[in-house]
Protein backbone atom coordinates (compact mmCIF):
# COMPACT_ATOMS: atom_id res chain seq x y z
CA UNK A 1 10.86 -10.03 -34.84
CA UNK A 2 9.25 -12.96 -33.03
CA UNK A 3 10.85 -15.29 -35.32
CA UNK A 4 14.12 -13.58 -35.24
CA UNK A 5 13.67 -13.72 -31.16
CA UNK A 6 12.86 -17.38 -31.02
CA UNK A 7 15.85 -18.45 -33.07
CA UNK A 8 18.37 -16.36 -31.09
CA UNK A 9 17.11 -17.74 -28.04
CA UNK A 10 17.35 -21.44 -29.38
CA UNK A 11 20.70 -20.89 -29.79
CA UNK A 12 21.99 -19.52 -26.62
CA UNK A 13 19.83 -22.04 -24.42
CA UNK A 14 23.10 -23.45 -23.65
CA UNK A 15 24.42 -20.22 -21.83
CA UNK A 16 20.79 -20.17 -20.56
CA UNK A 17 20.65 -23.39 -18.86
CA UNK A 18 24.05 -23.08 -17.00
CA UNK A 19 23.15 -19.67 -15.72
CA UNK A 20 19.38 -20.65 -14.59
CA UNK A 21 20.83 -23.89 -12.69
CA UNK A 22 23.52 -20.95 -10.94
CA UNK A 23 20.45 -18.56 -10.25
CA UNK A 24 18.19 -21.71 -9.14
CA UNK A 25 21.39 -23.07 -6.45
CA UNK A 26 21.14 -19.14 -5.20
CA UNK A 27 17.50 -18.64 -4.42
CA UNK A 28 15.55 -19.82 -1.71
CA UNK A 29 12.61 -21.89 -2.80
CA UNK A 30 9.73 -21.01 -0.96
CA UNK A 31 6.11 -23.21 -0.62
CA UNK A 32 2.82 -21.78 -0.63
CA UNK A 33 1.95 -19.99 2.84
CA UNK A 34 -0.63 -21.17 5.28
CA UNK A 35 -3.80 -19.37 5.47
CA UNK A 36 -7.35 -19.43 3.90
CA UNK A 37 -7.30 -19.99 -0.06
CA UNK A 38 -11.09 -18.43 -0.30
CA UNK A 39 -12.98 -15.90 1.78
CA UNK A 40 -15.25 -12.59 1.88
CA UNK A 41 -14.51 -9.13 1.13
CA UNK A 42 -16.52 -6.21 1.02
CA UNK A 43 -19.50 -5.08 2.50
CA UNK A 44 -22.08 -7.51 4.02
CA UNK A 45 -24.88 -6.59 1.80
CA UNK A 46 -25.21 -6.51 -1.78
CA UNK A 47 -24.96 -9.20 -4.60
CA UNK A 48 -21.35 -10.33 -4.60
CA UNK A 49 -19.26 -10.59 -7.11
CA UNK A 50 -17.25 -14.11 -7.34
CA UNK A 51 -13.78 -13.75 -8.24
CA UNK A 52 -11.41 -16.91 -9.09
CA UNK A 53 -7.42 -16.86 -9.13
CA UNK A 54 -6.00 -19.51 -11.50
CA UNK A 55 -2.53 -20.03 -11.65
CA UNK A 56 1.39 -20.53 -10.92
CA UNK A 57 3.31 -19.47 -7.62
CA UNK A 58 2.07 -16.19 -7.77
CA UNK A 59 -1.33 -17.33 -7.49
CA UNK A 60 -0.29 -19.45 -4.62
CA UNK A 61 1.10 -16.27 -2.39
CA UNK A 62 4.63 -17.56 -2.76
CA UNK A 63 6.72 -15.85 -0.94
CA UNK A 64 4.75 -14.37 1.42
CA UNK A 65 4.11 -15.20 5.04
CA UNK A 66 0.46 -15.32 4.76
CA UNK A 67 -2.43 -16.28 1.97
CA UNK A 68 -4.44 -13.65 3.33
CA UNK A 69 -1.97 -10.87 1.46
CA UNK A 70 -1.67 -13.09 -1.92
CA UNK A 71 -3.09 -11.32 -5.18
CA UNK A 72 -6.28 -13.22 -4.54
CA UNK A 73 -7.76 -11.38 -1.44
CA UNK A 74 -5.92 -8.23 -2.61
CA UNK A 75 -7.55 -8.15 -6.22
CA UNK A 76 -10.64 -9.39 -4.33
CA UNK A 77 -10.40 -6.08 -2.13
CA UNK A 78 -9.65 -3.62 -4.68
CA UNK A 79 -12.84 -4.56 -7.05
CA UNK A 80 -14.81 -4.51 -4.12
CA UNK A 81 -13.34 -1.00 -3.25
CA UNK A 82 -14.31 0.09 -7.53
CA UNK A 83 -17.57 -1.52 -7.42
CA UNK A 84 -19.06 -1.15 -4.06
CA UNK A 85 -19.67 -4.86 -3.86
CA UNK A 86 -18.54 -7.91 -1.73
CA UNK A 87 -16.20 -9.93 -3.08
CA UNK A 88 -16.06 -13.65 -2.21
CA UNK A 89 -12.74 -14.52 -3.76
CA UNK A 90 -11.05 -18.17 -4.03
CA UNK A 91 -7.29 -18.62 -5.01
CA UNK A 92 -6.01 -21.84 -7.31
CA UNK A 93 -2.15 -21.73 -7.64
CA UNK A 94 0.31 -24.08 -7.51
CA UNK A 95 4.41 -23.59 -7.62
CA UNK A 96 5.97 -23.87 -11.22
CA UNK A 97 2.69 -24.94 -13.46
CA UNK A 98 2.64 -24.07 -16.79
CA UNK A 99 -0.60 -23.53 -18.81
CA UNK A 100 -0.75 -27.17 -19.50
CA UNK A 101 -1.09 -28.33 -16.63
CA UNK A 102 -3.62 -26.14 -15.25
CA UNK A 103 -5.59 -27.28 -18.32
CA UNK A 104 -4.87 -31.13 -17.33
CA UNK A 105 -4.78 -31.20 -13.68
CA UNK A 106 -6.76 -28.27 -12.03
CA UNK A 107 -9.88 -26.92 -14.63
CA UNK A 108 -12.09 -29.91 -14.35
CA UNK A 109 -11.48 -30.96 -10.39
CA UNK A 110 -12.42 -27.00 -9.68
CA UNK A 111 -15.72 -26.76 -8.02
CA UNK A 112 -18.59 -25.42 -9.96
CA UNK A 113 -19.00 -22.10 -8.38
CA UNK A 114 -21.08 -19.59 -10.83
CA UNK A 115 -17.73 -16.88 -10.90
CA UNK A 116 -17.96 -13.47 -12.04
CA UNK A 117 -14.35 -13.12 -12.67
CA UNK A 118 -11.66 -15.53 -13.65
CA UNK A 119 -7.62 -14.22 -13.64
CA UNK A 120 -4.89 -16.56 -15.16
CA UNK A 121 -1.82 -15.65 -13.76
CA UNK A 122 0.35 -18.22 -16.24
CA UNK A 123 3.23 -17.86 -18.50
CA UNK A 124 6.25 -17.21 -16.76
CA UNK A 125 6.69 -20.96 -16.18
CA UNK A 126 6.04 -21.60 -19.74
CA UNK A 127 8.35 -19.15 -21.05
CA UNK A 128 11.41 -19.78 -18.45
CA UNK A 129 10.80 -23.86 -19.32
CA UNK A 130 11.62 -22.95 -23.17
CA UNK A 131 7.83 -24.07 -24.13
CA UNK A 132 7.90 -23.59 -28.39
CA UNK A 133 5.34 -21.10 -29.52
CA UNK A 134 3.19 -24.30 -31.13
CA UNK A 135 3.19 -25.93 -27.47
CA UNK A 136 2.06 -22.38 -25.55
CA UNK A 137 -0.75 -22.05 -28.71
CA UNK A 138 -2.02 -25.60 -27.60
CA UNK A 139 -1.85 -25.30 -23.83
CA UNK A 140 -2.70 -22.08 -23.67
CA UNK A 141 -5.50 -21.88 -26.37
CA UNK A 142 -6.78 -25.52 -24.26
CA UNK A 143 -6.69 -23.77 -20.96
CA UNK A 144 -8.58 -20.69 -22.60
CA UNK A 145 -11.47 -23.21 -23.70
CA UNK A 146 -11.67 -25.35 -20.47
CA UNK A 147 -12.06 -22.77 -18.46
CA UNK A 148 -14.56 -21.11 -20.26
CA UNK A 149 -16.40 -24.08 -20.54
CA UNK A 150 -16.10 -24.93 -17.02
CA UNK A 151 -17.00 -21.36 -16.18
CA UNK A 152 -19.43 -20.35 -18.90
CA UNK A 153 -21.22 -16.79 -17.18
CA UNK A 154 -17.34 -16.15 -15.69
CA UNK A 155 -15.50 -12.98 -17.51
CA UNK A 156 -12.22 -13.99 -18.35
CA UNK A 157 -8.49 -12.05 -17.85
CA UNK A 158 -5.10 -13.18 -18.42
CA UNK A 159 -2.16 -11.12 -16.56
CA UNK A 160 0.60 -10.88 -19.77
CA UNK A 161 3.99 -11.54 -18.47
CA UNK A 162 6.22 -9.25 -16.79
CA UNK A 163 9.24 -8.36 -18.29
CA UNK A 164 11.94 -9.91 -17.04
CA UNK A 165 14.30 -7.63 -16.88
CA UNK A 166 11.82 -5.82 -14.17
CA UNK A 167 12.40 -9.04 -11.98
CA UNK A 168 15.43 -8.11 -9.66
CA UNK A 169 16.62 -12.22 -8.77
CA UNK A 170 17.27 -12.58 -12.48
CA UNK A 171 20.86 -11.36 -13.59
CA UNK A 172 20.91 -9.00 -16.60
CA UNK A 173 21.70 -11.64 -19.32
CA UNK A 174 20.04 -14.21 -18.02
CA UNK A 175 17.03 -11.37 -18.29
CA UNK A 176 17.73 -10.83 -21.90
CA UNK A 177 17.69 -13.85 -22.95
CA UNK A 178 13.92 -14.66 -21.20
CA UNK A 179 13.02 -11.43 -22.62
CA UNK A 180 13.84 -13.21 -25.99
CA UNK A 181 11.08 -16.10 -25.31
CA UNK A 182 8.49 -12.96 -23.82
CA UNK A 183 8.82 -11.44 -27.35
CA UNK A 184 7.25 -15.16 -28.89
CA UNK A 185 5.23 -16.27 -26.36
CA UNK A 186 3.51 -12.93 -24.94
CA UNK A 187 1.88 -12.01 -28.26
CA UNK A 188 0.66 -15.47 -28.72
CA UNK A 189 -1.39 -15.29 -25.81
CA UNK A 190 -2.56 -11.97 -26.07
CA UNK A 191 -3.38 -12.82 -29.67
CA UNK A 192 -5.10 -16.13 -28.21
CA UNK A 193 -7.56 -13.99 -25.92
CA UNK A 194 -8.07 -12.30 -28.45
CA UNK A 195 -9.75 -14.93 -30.40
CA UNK A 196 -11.29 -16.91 -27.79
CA UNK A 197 -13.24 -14.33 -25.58
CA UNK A 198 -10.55 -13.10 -23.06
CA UNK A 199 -8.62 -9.82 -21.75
CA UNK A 200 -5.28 -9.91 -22.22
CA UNK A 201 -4.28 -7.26 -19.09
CA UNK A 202 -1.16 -5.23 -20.09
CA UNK A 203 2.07 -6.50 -17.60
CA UNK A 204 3.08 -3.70 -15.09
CA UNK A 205 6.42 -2.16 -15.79
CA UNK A 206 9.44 -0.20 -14.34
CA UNK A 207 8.42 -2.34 -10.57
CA UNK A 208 10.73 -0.96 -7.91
CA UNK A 209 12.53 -3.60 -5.71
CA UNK A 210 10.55 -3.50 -2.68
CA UNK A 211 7.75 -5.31 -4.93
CA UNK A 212 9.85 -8.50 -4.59
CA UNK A 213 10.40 -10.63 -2.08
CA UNK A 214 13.26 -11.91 0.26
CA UNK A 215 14.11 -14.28 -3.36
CA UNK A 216 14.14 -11.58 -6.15
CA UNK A 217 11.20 -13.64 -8.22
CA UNK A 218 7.93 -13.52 -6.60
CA UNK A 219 6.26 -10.41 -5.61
CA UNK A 220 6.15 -8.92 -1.96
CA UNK A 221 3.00 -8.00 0.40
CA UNK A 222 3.65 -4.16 -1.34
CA UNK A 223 4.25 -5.71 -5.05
CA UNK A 224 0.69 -8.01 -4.71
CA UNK A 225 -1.48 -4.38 -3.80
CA UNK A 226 -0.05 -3.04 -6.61
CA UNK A 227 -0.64 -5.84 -8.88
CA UNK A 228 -4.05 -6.10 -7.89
CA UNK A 229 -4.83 -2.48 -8.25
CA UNK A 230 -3.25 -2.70 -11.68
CA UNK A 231 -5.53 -5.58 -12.30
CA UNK A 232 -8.43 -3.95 -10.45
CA UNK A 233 -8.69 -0.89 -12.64
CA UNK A 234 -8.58 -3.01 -16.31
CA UNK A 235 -11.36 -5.22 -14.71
CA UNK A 236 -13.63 -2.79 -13.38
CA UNK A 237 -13.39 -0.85 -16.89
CA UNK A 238 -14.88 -3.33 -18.59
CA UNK A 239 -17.96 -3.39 -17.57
């Protein structure tokens, strides 16, 4: 099937590219919010756990009004709510990186902090870009190892990607035909953590509109506390 999937979708990336440039003229493009990009949650005593966000846009609260209700803080909230521990949580996201350049650009100038918990929220960029399956195994498998060498003691989770078709911004063939790169590039990963030490954290699926924003793509104050709970309860399991 993946096969299959990647071939049909080589051949309608015309179609594709016409109807992402219409979708792209449509849709507000919103930067990062203001706000604190690490902090404290929990209660005041206790050994804290250290949680680090690594990522695209979603990582960065896009869309929101405030960092301070970015997945980040909220994930950072709902482990300390499972494990009756503080939480000191830090965010790393930038708008539209790919796996690659997290690996390149962002791993090594991180500071050294001795984190509990690492989340990569990547993939969407590398599947809406039309990354092959060879260039997601290289970035991805990279980012896997540099961040597990930069973070040795850290427990590592990747969030798979979200079917697109969930996404409410994206028209219905335009959908189908980024569902076709999910079905090659999803696995990979999955199979990647897999092999290198990592939790691949099933996607959430049938999300309501009110989890999106004002722009249809990135999630809303409601869709980031679900997201984190989602996130929460895989992560506190596996203990």
């Amino acid at each position: 099937m993946g096969a299959f999937a990647s071939v049909l979708s080589w051949l309608v990336l015309p179609l594709y590219a016409v109807e992402g440039m219409r979708v792209r003229a449509r849709i507000h493009r919103h930067p990062p919010p203001p706000g604190p990009v690490s902090g404290r949650v929990g209660a005041e005593a206790g050994d804290p756990l250290r949680l680090l966000v690594l990522g695209d846009s979603s990582a960065a609260a896009v869309g929101l009004k405030r960092q301070e209700d970015g997945l980040a803080p909220c994930l950072a909230e709902a482990l300390s709510e499972r494990a009756g521990r503080p939480v000191e949580w830090r965010s790393a996201g930038f708008n539209s990186a790919t796996a690659g350049m997290l690996r390149d650009h962002v791993v090594h100038n991180l500071e050294p902090v001795p984190y509990t918990h690492v989340l990569l929220s990547v993939g969407f960029n590398d599947m809406k870009n039309y990354h092959s399956r060879r260039r997601f195994l290289r970035e991805f498998g990279g980012l896997i190892y540099a961040v597990k060498a930069r973070f040795p003691e850290s427990r590592l989770y990747w969030s798979r990607m979200l079917d697109p078709a969930d996404v409410p911004g994206l028209p219905p063939h335009l959908a189908a035909i980024l569902r076709l790169r999910v079905s090659v590039l999803d696995p990979t990963g999955a199979c990647l953590c897999r092999e290198r030490g990592a939790r691949a954290i099933p996607a959430m699926r049938g999300l309501v509109p009110e989890a999106f924003c004002d722009d249809g793509i990135h999630p809303s104050e409601a869709g980031f506390c679900g997201w984190a709970a989602h996130l929460a309860a895989h992560m506190h399991a596996d203990r």
